[in-house]
C-alpha atoms as a PDB file:
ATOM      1  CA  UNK A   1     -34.272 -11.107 -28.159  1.00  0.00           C
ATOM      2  CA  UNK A   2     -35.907  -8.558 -30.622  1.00  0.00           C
ATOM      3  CA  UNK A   3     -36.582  -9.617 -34.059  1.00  0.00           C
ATOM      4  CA  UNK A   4     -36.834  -7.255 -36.985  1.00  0.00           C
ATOM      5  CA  UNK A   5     -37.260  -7.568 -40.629  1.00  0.00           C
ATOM      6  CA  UNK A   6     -35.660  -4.333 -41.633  1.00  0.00           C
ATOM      7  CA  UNK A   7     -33.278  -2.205 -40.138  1.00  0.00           C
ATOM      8  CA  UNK A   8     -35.449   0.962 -40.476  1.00  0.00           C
ATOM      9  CA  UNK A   9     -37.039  -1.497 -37.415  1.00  0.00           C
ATOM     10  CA  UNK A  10     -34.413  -1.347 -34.975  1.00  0.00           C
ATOM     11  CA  UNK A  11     -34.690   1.253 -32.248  1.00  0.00           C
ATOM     12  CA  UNK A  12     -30.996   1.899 -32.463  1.00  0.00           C
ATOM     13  CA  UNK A  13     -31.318   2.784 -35.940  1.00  0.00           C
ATOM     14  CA  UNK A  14     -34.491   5.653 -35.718  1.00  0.00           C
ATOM     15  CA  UNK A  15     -32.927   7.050 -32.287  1.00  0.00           C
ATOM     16  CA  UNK A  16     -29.270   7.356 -34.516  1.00  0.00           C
ATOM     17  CA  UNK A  17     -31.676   9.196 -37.176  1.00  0.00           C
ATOM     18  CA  UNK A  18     -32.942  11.216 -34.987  1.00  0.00           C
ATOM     19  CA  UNK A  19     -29.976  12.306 -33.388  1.00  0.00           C
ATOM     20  CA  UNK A  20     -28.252  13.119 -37.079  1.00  0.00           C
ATOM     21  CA  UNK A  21     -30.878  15.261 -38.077  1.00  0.00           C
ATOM     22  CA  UNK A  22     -30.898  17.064 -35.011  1.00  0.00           C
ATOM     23  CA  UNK A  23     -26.867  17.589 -35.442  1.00  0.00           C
ATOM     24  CA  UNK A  24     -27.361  18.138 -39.083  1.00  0.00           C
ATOM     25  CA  UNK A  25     -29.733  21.378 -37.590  1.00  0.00           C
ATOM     26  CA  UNK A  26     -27.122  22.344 -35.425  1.00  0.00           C
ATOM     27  CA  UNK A  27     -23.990  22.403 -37.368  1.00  0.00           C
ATOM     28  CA  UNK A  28     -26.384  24.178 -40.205  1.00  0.00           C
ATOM     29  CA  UNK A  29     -26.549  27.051 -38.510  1.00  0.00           C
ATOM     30  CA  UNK A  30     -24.840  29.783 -38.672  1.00  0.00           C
ATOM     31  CA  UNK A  31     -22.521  29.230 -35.382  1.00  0.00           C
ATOM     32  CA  UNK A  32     -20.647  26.308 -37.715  1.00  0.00           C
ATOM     33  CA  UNK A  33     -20.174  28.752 -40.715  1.00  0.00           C
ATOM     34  CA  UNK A  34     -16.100  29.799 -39.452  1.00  0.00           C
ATOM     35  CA  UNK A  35     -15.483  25.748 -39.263  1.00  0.00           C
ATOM     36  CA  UNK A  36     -16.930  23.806 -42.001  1.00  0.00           C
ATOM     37  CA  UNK A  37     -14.143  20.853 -41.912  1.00  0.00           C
ATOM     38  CA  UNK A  38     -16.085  20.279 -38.033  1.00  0.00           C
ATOM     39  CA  UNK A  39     -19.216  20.607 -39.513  1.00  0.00           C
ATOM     40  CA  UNK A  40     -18.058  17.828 -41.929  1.00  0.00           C
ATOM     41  CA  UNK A  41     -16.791  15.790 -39.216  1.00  0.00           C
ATOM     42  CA  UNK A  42     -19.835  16.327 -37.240  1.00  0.00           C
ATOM     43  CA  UNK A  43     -22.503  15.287 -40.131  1.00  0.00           C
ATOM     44  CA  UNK A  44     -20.274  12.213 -40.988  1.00  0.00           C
ATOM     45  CA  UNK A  45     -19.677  10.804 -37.461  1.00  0.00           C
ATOM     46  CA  UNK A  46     -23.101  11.512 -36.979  1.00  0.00           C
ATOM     47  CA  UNK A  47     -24.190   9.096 -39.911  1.00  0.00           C
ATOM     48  CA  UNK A  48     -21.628   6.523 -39.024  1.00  0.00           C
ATOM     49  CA  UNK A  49     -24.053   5.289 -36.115  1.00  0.00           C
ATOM     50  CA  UNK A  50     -26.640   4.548 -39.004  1.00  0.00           C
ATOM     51  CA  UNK A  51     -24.301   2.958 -41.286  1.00  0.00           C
ATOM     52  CA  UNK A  52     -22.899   0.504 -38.827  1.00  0.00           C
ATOM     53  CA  UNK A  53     -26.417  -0.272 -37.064  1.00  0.00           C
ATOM     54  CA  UNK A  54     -27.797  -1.183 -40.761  1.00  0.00           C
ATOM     55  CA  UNK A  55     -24.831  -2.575 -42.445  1.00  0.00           C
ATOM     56  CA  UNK A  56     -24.652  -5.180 -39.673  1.00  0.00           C
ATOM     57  CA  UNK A  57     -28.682  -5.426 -39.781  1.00  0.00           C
ATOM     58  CA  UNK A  58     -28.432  -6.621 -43.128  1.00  0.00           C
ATOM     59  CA  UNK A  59     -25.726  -9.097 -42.556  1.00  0.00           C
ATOM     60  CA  UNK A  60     -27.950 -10.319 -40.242  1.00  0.00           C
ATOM     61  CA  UNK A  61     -30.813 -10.413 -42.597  1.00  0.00           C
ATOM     62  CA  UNK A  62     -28.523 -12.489 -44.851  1.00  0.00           C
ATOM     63  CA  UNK A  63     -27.881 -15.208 -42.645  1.00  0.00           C
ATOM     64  CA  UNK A  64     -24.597 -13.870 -42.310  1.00  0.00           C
ATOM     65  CA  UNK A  65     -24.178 -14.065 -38.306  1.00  0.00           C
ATOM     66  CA  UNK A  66     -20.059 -14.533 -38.686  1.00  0.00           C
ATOM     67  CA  UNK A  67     -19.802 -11.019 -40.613  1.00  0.00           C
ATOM     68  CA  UNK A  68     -22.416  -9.115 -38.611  1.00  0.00           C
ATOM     69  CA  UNK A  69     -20.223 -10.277 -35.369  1.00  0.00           C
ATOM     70  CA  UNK A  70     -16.954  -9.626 -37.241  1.00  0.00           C
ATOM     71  CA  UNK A  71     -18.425  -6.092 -38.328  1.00  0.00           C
ATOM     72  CA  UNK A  72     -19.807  -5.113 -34.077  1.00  0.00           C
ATOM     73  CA  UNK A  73     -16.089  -6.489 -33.186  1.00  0.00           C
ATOM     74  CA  UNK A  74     -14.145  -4.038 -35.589  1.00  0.00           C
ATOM     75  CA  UNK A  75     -16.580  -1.465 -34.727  1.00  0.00           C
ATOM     76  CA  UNK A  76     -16.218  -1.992 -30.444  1.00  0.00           C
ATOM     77  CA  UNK A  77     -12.183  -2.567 -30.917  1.00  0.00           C
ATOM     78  CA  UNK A  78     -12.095   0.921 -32.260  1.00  0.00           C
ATOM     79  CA  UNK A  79     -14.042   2.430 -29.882  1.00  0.00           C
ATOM     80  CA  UNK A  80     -12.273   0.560 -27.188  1.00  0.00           C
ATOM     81  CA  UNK A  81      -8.679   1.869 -28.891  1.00  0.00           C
ATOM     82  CA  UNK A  82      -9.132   5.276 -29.096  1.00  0.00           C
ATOM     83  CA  UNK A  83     -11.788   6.202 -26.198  1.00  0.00           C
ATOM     84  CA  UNK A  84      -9.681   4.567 -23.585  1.00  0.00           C
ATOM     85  CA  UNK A  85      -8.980   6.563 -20.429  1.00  0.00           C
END
């Protein structure tokens, strides 16, 4: 199991970063300028991935193992409930 001592550590985390900044580019550009409640929606979903990953890092951090698995649980039920085939 991998240990970390900050989330900036987790390789979930920088690849998420990465990935944001490189949609943050995208939807900058000029294409996105008809549509800016997409580029919205594409900036915040792209965040979300970071927020979640160190949100339940730092539960973790805590000692609080019951809200970090409460917090991956909400987050795979609603992926489950509205990606479902």
């Amino acid at each position: 199991m991998a240990t970390f001592s900050r989330f900036e550590d987790i390789e979930a985390w920088k690849l998420a970063r990465i990935i944001s900044n490189d949609i943050f580019k995208l939807v900058s550009s000029s294409v996105f300028d008809s549509d800016k409640r997409l580029r919205s929606q594409m900036n915040g979903s792209s965040g979300s991935v970071m927020d979640n990953t160190s949100l339940t890092a730092g539960r973790l951090l805590k000692g609080m193992r019951e809200e970090a698995m409460q917090n991956l649980n909400s987050i795979f039920g609603y992926q489950r409930a509205h990606h479902q085939n």
